[in-house]
N, C-alpha and C. Protein backbone atom coordinates (compact mmCIF):
# COMPACT_ATOMS: atom_id res chain seq x y z
N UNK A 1 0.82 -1.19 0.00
CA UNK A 1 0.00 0.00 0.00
C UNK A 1 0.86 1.25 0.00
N UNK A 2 1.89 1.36 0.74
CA UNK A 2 2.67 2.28 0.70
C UNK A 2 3.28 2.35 -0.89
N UNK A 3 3.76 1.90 -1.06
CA UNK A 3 4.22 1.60 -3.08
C UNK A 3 3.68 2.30 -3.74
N UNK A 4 1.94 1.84 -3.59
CA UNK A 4 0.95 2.85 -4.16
C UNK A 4 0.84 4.36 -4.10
N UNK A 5 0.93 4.48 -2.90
CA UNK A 5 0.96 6.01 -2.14
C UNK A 5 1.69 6.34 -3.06
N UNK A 6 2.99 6.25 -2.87
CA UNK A 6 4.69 6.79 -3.08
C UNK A 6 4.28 7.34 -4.56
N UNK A 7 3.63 6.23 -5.43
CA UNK A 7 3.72 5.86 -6.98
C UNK A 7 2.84 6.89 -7.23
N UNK A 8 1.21 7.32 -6.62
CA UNK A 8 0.22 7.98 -6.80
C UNK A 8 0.84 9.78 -6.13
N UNK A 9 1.15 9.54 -5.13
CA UNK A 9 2.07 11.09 -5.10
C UNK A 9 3.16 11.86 -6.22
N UNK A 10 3.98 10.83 -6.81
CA UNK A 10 4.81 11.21 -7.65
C UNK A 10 4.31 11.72 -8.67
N UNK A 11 2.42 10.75 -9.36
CA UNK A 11 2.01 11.36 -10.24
C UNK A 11 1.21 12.19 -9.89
N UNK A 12 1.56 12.83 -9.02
CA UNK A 12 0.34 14.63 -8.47
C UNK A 12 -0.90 14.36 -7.81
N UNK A 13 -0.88 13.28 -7.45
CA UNK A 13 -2.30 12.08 -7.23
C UNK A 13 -2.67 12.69 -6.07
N UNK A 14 -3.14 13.54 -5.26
CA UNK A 14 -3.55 13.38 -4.09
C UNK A 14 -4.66 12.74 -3.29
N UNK A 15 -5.32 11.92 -3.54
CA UNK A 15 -6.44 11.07 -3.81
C UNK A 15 -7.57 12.30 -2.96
N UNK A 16 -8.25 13.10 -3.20
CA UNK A 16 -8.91 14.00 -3.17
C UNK A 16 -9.96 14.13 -3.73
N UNK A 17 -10.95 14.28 -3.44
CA UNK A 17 -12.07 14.50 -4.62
C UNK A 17 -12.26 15.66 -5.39
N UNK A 18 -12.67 15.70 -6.73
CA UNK A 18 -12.55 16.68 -7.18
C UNK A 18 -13.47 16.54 -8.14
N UNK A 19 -13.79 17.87 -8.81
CA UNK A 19 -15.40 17.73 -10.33
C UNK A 19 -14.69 18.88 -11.20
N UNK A 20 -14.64 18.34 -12.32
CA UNK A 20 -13.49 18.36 -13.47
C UNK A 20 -14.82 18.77 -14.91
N UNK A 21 -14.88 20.02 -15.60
CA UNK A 21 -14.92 20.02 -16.95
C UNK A 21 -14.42 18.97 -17.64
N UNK A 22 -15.65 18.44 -18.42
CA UNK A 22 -15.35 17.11 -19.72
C UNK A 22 -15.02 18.06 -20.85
N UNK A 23 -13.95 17.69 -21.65
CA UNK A 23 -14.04 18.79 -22.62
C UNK A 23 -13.98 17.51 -23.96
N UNK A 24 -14.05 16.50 -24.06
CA UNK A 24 -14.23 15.54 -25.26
C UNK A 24 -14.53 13.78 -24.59
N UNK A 25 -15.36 13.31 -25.20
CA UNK A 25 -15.64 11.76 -24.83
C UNK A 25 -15.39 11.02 -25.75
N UNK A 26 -15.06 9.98 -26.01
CA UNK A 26 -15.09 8.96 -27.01
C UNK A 26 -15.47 7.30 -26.36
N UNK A 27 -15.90 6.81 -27.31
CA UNK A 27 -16.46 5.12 -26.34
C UNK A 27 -15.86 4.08 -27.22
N UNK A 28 -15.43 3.08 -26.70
CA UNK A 28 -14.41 2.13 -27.14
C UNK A 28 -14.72 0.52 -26.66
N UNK A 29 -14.37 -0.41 -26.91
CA UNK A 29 -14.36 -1.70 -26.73
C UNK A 29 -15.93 -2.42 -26.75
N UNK A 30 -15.68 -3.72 -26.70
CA UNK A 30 -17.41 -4.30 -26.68
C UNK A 30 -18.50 -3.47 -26.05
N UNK A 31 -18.11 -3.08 -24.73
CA UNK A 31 -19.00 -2.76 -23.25
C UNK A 31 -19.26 -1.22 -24.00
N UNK A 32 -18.88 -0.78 -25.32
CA UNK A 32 -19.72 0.64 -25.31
C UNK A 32 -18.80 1.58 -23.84
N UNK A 33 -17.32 1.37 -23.07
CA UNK A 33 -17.34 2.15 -22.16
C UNK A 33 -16.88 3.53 -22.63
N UNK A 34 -16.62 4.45 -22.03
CA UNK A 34 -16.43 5.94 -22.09
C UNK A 34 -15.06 6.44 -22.18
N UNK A 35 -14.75 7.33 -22.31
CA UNK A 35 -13.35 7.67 -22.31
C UNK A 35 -13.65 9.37 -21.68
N UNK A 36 -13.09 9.82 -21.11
CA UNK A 36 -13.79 11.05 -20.58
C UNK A 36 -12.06 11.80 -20.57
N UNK A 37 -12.10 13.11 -21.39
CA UNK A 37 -10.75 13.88 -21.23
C UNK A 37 -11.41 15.32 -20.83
N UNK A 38 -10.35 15.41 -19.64
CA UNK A 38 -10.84 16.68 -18.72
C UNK A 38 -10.23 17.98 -19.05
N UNK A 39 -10.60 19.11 -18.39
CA UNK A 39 -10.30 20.19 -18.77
C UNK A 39 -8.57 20.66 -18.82
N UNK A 40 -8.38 19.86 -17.49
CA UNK A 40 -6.93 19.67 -17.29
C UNK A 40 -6.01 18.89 -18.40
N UNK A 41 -6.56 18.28 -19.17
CA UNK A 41 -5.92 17.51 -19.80
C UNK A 41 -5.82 16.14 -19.56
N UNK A 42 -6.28 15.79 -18.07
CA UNK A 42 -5.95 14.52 -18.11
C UNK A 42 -7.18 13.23 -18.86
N UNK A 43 -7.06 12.08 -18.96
CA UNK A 43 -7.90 11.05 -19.59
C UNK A 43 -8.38 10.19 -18.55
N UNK A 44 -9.40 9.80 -18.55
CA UNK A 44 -9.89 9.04 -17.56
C UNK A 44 -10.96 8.10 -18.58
N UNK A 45 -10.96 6.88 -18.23
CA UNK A 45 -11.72 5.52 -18.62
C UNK A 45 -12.50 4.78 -17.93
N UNK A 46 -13.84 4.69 -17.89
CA UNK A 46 -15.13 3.50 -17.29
C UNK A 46 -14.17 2.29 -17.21
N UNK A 47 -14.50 2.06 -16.59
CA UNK A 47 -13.87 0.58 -16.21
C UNK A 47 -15.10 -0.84 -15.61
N UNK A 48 -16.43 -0.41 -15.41
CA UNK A 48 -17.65 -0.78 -15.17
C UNK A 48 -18.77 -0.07 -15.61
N UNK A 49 -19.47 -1.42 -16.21
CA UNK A 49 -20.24 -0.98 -17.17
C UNK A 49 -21.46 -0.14 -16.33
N UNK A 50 -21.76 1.36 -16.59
CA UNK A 50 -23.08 1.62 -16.21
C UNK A 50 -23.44 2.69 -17.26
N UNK A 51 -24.45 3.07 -17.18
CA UNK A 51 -25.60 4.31 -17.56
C UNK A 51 -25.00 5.48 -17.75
N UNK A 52 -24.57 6.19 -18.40
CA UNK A 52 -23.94 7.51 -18.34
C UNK A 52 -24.41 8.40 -18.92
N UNK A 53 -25.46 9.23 -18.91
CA UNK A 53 -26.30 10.42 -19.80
C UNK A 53 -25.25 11.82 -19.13
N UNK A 54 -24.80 11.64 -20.73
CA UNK A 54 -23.83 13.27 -21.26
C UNK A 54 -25.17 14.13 -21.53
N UNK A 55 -24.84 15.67 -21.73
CA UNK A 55 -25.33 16.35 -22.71
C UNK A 55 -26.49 17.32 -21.96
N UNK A 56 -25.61 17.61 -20.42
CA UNK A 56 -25.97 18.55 -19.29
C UNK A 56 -26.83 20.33 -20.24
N UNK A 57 -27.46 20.40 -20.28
CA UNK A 57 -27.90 21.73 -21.00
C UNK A 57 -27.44 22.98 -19.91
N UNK A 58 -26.88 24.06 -20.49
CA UNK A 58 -26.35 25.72 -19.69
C UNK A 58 -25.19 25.62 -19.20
N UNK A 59 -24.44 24.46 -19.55
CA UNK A 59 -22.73 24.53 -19.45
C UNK A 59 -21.97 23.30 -19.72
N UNK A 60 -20.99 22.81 -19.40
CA UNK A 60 -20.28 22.07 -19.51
C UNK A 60 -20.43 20.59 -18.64
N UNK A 61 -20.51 19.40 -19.33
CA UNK A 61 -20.76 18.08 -18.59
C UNK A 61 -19.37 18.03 -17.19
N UNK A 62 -20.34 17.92 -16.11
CA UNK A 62 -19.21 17.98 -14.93
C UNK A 62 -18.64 16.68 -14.87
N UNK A 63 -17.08 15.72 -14.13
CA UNK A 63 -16.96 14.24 -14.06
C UNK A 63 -16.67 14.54 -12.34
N UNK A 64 -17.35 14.20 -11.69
CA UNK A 64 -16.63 14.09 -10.44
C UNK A 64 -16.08 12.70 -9.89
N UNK A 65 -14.88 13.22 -9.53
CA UNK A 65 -13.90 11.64 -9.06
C UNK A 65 -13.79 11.72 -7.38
N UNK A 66 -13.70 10.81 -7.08
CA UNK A 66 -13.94 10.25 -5.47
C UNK A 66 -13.03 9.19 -5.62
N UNK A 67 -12.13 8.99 -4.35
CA UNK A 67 -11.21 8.30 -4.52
C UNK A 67 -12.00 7.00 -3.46
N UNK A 68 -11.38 5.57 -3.93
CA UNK A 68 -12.30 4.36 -3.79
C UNK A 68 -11.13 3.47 -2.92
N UNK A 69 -12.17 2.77 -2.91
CA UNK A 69 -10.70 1.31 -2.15
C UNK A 69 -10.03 0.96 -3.12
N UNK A 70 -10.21 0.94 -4.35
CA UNK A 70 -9.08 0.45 -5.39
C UNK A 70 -9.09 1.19 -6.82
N UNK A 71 -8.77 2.50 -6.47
CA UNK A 71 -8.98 3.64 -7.58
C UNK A 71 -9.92 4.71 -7.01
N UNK A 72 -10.57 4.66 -8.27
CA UNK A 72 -11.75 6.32 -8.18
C UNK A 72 -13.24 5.34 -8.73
N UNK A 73 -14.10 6.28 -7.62
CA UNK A 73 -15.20 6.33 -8.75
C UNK A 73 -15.85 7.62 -9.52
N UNK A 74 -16.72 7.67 -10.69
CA UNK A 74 -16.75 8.65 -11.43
C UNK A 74 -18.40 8.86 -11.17
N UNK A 75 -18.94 10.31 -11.53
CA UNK A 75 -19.93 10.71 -11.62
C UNK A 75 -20.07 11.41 -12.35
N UNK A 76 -21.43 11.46 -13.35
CA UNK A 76 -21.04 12.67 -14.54
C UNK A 76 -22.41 13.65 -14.12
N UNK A 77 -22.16 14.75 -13.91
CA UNK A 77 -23.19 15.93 -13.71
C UNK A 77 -23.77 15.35 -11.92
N UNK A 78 -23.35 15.00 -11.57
CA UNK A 78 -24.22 14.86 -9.81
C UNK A 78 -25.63 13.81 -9.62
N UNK A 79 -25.69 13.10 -11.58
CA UNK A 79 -27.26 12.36 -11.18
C UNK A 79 -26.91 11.55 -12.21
N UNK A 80 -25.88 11.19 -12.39
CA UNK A 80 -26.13 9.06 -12.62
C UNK A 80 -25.24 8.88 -11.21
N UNK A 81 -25.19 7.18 -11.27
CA UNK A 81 -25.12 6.72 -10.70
C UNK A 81 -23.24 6.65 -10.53
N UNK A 82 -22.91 6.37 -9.43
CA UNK A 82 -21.12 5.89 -9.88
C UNK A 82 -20.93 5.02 -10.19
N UNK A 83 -19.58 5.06 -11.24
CA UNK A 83 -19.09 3.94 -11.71
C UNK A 83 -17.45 3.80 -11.34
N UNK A 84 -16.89 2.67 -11.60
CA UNK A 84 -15.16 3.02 -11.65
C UNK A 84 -15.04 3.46 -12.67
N UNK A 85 -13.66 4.51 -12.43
CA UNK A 85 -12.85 4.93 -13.29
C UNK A 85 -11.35 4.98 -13.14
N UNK A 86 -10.71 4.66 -14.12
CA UNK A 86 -9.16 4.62 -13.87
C UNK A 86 -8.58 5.79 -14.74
N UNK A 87 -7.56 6.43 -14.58
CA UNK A 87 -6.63 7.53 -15.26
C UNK A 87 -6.09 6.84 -16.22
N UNK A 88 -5.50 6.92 -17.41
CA UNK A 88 -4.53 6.47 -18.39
C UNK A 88 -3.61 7.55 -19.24
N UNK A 89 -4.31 8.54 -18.41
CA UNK A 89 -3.07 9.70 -18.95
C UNK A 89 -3.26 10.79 -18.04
């Protein structure tokens, strides 16, 4: 667990929650999952399959990340449900 820490600090990780501007999505593999790239730049990927209604009307689709027992989970706009999500960039 410590490994992790060490490994997740180095990459700026502070496991923190935070709600991030989507600024492009794309969906990939059998499961239809998501690909969600944030305002920051970084990329984040569904990793469990659920429900995800984009397409928030009077601004920008929010992703909020919550850090989990084994990663993050994701929320898009405050009303689906969570799912996992992992970083890949």
């Amino acid at each position: 667990m410590k490994a992790e820490k060490k490994a997740a600090d180095k990459m700026g990780d502070k496991r923190e929650t935070r709600t991030l501007a989507i600024t492009d999505t794309s969906r990939f593999g059998a499961n239809r999952y998501i690909r969600f790239t944030l305002e920051n730049g970084e990329v984040w990927q569904q990793t469990e399959s659920a429900y995800v209604k984009l397409g928030k009307s009077g601004g920008p689709d929010m992703l909020e990340l919550k850090p989990a027992s084994f990663g993050y989970r994701g929320k898009v706009n405050d009303k689906s449900r969570s799912f996992r999500v992992k970083r890949i960039n």
